[in-house]
Structures are given as structure tokens and as C-alpha cells.
PDB file of N, CA and C in Angstrom:
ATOM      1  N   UNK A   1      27.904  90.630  -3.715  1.00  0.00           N
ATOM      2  CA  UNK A   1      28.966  89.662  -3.760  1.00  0.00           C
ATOM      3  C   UNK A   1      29.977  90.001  -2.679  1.00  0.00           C
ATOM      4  N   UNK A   2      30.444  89.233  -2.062  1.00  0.00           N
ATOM      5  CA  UNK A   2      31.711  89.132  -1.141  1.00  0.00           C
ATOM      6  C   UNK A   2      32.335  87.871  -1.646  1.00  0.00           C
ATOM      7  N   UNK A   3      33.766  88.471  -1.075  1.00  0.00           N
ATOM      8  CA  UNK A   3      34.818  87.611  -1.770  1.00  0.00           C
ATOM      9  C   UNK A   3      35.884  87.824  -0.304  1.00  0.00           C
ATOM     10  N   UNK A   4      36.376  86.719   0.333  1.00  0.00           N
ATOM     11  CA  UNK A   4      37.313  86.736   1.566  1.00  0.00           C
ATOM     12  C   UNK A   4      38.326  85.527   1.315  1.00  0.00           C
ATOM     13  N   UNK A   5      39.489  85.756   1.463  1.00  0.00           N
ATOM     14  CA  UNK A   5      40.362  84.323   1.884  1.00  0.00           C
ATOM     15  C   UNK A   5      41.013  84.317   3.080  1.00  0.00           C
ATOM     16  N   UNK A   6      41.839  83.224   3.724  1.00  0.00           N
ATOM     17  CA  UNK A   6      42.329  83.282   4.263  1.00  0.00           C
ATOM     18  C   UNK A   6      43.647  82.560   4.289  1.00  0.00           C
ATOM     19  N   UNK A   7      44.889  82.703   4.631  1.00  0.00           N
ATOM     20  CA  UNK A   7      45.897  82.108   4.286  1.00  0.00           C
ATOM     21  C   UNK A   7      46.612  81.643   5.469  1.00  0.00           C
ATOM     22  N   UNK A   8      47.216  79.918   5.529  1.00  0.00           N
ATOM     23  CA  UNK A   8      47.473  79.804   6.868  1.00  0.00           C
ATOM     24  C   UNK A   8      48.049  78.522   6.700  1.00  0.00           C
ATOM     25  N   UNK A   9      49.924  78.708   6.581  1.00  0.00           N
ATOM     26  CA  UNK A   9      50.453  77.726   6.518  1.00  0.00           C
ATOM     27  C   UNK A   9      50.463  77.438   5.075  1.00  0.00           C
ATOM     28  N   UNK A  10      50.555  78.022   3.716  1.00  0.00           N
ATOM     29  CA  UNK A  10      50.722  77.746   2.639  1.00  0.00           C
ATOM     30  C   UNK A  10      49.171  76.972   1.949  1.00  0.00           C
ATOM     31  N   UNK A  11      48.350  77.663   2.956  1.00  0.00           N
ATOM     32  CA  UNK A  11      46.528  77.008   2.731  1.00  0.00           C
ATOM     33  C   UNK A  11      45.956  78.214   2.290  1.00  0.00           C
ATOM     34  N   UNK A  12      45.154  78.005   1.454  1.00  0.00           N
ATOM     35  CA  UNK A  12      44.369  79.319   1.281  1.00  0.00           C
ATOM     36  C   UNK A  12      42.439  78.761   1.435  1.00  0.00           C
ATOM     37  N   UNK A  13      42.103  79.276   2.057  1.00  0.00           N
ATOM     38  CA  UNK A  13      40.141  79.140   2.196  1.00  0.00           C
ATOM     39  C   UNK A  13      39.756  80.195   1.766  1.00  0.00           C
ATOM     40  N   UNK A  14      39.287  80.464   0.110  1.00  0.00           N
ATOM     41  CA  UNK A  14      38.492  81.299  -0.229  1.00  0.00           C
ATOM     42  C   UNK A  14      36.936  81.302   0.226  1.00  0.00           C
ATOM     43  N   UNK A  15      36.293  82.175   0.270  1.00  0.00           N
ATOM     44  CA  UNK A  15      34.899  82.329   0.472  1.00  0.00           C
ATOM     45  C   UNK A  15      34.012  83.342  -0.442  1.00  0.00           C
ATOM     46  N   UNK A  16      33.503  82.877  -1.538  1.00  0.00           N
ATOM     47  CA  UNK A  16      32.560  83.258  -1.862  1.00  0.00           C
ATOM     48  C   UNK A  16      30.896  83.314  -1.931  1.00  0.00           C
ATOM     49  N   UNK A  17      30.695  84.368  -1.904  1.00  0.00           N
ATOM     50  CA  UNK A  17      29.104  84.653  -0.968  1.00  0.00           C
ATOM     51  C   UNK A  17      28.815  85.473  -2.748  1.00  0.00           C
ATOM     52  N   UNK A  18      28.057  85.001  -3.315  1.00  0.00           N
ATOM     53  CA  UNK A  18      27.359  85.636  -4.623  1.00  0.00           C
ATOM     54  C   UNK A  18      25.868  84.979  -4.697  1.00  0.00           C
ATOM     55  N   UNK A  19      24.988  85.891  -4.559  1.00  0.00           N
ATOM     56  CA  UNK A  19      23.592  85.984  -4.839  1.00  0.00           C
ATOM     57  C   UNK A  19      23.015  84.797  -3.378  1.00  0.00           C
ATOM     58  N   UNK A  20      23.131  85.511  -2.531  1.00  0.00           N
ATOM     59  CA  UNK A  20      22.663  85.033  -1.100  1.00  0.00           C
ATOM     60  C   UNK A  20      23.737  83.390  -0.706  1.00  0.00           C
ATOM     61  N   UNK A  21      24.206  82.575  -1.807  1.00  0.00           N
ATOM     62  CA  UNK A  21      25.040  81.492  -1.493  1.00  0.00           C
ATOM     63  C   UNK A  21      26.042  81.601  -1.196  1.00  0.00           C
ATOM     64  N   UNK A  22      26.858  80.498  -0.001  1.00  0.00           N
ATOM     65  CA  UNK A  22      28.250  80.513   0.233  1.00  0.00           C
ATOM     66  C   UNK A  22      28.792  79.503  -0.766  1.00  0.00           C
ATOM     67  N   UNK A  23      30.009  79.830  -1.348  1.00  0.00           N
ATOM     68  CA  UNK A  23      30.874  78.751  -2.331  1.00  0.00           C
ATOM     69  C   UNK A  23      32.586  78.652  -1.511  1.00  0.00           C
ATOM     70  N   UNK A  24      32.917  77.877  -1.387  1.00  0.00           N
ATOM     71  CA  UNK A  24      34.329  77.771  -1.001  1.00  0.00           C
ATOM     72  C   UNK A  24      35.068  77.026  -1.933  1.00  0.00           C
ATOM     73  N   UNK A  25      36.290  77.310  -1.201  1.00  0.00           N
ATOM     74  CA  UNK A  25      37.153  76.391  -2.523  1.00  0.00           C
ATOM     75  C   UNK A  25      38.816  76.975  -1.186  1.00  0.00           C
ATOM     76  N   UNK A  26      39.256  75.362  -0.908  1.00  0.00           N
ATOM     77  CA  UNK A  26      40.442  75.496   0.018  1.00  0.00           C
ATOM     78  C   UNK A  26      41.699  75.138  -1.304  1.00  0.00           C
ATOM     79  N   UNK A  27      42.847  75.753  -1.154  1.00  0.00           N
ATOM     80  CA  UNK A  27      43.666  75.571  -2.353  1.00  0.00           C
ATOM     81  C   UNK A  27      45.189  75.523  -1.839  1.00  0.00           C
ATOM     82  N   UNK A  28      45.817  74.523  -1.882  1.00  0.00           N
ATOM     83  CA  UNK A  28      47.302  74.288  -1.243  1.00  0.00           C
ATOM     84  C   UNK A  28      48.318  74.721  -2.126  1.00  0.00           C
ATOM     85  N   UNK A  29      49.436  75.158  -1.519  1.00  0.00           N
ATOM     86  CA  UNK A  29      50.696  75.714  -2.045  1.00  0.00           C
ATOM     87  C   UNK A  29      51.492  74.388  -2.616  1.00  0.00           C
ATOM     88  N   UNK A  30      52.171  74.013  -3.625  1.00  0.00           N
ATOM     89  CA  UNK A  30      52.854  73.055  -3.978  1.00  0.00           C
ATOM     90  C   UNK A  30      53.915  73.155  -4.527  1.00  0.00           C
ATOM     91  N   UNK A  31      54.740  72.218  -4.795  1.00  0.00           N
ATOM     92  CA  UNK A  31      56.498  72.720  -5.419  1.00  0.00           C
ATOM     93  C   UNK A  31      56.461  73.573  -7.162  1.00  0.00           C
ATOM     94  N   UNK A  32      54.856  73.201  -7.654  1.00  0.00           N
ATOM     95  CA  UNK A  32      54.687  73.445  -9.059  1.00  0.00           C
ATOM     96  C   UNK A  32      53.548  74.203  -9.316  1.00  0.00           C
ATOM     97  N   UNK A  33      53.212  75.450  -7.802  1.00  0.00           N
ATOM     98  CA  UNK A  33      51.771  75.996  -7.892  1.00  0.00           C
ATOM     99  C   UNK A  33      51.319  75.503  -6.864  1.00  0.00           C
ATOM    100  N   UNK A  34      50.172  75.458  -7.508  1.00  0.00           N
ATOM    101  CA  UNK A  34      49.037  75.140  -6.139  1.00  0.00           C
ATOM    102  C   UNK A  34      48.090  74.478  -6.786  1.00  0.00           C
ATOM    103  N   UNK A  35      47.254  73.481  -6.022  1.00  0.00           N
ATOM    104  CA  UNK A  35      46.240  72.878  -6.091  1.00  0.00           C
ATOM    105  C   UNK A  35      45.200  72.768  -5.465  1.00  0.00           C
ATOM    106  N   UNK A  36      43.992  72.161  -6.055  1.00  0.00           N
ATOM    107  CA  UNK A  36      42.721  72.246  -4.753  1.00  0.00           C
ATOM    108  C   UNK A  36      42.008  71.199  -5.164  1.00  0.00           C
ATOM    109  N   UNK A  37      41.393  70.625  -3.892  1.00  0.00           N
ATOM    110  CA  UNK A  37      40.579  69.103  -4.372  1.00  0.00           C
ATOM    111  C   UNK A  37      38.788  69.736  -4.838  1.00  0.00           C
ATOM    112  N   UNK A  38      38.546  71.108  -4.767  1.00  0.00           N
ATOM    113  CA  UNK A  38      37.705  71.492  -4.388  1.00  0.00           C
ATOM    114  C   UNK A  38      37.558  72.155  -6.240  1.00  0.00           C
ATOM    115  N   UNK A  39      35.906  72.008  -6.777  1.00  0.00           N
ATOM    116  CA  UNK A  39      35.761  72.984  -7.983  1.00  0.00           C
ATOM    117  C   UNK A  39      36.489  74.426  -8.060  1.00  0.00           C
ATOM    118  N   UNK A  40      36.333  74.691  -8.918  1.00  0.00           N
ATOM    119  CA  UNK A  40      36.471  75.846  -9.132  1.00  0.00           C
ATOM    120  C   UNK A  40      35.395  77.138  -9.042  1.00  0.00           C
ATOM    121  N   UNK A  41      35.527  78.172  -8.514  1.00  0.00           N
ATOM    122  CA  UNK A  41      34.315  79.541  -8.674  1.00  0.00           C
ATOM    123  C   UNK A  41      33.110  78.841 -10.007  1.00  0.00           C
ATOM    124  N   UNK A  42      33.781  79.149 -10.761  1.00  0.00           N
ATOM    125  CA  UNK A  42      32.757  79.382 -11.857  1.00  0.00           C
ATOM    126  C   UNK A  42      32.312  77.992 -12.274  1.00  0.00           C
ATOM    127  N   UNK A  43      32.690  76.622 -11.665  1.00  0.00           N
ATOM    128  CA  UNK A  43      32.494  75.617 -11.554  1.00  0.00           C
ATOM    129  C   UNK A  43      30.999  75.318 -11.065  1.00  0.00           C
ATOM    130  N   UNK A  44      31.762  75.851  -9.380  1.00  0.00           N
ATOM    131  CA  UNK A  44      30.194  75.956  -8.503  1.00  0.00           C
ATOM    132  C   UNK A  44      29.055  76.700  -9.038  1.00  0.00           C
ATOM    133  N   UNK A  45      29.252  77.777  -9.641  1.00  0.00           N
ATOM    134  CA  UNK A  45      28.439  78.430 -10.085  1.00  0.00           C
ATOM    135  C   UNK A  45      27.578  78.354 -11.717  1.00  0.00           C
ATOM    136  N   UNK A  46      28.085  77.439 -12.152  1.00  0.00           N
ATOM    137  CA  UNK A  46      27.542  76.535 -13.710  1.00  0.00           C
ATOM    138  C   UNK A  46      25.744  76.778 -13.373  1.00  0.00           C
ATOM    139  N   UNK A  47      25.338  75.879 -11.967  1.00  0.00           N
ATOM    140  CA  UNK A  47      24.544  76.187 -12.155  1.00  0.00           C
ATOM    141  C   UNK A  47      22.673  77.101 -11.431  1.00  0.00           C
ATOM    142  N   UNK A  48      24.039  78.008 -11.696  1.00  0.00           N
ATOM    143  CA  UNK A  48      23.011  79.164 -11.206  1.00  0.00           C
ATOM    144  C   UNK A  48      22.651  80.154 -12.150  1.00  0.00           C
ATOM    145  N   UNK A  49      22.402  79.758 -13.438  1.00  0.00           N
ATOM    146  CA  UNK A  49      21.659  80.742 -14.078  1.00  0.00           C
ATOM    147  C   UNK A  49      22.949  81.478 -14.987  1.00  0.00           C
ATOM    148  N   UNK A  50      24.164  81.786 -14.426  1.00  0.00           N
ATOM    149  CA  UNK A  50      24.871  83.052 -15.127  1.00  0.00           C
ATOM    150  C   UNK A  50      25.356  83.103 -16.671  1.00  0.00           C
ATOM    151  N   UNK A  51      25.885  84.023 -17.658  1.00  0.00           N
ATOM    152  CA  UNK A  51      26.125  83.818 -18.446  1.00  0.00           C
ATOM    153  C   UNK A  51      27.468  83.035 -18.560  1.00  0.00           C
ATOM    154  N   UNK A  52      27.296  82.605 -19.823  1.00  0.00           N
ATOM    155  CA  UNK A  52      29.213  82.288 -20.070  1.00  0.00           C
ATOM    156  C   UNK A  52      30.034  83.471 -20.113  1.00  0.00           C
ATOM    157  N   UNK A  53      29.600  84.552 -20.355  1.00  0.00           N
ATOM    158  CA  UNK A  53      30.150  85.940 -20.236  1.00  0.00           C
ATOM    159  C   UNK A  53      31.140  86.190 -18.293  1.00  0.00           C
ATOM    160  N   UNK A  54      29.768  85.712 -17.478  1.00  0.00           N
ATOM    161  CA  UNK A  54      30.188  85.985 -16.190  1.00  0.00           C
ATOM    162  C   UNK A  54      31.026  84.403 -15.615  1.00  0.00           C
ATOM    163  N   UNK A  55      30.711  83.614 -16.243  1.00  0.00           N
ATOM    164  CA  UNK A  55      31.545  82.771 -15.444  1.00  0.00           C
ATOM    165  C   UNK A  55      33.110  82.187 -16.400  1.00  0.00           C
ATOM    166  N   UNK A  56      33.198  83.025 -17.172  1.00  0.00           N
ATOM    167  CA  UNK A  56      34.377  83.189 -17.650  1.00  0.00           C
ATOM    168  C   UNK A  56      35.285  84.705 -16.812  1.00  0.00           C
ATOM    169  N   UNK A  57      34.259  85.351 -16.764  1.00  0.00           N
ATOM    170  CA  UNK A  57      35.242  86.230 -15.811  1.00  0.00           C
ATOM    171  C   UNK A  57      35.748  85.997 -14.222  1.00  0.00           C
ATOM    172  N   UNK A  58      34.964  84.838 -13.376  1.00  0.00           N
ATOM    173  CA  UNK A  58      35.164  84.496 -12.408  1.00  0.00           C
ATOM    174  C   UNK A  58      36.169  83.356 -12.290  1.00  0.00           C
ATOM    175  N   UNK A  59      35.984  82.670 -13.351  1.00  0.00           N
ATOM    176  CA  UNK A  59      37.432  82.200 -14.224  1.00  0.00           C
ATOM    177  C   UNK A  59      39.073  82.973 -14.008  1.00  0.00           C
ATOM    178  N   UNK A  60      38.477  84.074 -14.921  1.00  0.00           N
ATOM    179  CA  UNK A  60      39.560  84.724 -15.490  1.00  0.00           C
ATOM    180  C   UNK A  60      40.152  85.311 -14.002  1.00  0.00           C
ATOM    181  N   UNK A  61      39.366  85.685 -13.599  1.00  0.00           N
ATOM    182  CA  UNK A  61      39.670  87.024 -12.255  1.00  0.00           C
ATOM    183  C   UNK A  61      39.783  85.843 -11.052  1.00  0.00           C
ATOM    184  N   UNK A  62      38.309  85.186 -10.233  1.00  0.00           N
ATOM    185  CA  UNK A  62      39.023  84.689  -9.573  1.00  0.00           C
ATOM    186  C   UNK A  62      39.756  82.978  -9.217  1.00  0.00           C
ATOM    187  N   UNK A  63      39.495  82.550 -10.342  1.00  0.00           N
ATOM    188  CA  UNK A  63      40.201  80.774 -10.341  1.00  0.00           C
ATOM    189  C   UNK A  63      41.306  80.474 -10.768  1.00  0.00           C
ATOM    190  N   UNK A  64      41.905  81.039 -12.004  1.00  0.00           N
ATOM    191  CA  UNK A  64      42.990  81.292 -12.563  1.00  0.00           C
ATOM    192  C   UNK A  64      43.781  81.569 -12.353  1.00  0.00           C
ATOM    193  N   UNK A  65      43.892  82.993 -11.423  1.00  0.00           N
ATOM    194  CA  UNK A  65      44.797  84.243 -11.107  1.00  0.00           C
ATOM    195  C   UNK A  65      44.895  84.374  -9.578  1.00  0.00           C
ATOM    196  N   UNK A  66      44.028  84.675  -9.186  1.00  0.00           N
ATOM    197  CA  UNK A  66      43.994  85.514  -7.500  1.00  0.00           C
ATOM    198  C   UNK A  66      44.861  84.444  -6.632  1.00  0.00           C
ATOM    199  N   UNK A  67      44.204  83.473  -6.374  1.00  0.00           N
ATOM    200  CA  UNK A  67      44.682  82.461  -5.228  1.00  0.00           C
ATOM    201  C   UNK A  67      46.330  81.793  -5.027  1.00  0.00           C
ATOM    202  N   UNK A  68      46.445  81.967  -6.492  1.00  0.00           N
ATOM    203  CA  UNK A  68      47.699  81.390  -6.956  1.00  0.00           C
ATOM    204  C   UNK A  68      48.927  82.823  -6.381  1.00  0.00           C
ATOM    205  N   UNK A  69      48.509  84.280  -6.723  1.00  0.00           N
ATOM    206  CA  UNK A  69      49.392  84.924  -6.502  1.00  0.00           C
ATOM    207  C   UNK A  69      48.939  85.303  -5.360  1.00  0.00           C
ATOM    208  N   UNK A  70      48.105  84.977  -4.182  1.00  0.00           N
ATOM    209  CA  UNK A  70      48.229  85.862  -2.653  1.00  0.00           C
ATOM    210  C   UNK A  70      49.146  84.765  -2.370  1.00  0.00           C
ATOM    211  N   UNK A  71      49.174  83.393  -2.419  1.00  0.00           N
ATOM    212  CA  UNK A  71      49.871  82.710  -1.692  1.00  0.00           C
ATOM    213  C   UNK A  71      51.089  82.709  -1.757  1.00  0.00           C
ATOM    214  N   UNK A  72      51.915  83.240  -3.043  1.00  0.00           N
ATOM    215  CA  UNK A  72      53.072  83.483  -3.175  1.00  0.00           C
ATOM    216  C   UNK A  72      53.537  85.089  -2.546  1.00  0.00           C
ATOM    217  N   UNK A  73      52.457  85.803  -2.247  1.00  0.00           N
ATOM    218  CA  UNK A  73      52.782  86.775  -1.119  1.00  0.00           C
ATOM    219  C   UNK A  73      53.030  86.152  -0.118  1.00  0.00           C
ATOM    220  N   UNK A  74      51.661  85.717   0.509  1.00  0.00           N
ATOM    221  CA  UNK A  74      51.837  85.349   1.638  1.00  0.00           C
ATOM    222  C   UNK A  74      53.065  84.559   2.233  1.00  0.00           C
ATOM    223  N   UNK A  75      53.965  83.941   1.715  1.00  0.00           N
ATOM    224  CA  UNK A  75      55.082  83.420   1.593  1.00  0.00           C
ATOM    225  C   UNK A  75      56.101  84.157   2.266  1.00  0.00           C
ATOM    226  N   UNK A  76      56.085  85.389   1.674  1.00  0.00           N
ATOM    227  CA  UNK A  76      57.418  86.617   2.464  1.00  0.00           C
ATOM    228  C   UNK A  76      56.579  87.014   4.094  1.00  0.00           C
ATOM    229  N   UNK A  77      55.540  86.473   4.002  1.00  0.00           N
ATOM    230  CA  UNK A  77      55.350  86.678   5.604  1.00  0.00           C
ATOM    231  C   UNK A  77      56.740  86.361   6.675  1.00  0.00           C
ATOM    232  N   UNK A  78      56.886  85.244   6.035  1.00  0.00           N
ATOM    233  CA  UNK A  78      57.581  84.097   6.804  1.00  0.00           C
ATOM    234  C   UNK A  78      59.073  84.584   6.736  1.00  0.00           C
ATOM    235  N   UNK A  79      59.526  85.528   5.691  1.00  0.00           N
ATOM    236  CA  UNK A  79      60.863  85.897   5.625  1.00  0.00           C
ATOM    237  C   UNK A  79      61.362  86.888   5.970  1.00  0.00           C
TER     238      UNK A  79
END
């Protein structure tokens, strides 16, 4: 598994690479969070076999949580 984002201008382009596939998911900064027109990790991944065990943790770890708080780092770049 690899897992990369990139942040640019209050944009974030995740990249996930799990079991030879690429999955993305681009996710914008907004006045109330952030949003994305794009599924979610464990969305894309419904159907590839995994348990509800694992795509609740890709959930938990990375759809939920991660993207939402680099971008509010990435933010003090700018300050």
C-alpha cells in the first residue's frame, strides 16, 4: 500500500495505490470543512474483495480524519 497527497492552494490530491490499483480522491478546503466530488477510500474500494473490518478502517483512518486535518495544516504555510 502507498498512500501520498498533495496540497496546493487549499486542494488536496490524495493517491492511493492498494493491491497493484491507483484510487484518488481530490478534496477542497471550504468555510465549513472540506469537500470532494470524488468517492470516498473505502468507497472505491467496496469492490475489491475487502472486509467490512478493513474498509471501515480506511474510513476511520483515511476518509474521515486525515485529509480534513493536513489541510488545516497546510493553511499556516501561508502565515
Amino acid at each position: 500500500m502507498k498512500y501520498s497527497v498533495e496540497i496546493k492552494n487549499g486542494i488536496a490530491k490524495e493517491i492511493l495505490v492498494f493491491k497493484g490499483k491507483e484510487y484518488v480522491r481530490t478534496t477542497k478546503k471550504t468555510d465549513f470543512g472540506s469537500s470532494s466530488d470524488d468517492l470516498d477510500f473505502c468507497e472505491q474500494l467496496e469492490n475489491e474483495g475487502l472486509t467490512d473490518d478493513v474498509l471501515d478502517e480506511m474510513y476511520d483512518k483515511l476518509d474521515g480524519f486525515l485529509v480534513d486535518s493536513l489541510l488545516t495544516i497546510a493553511e499556516s504555510e501561508g502565515k
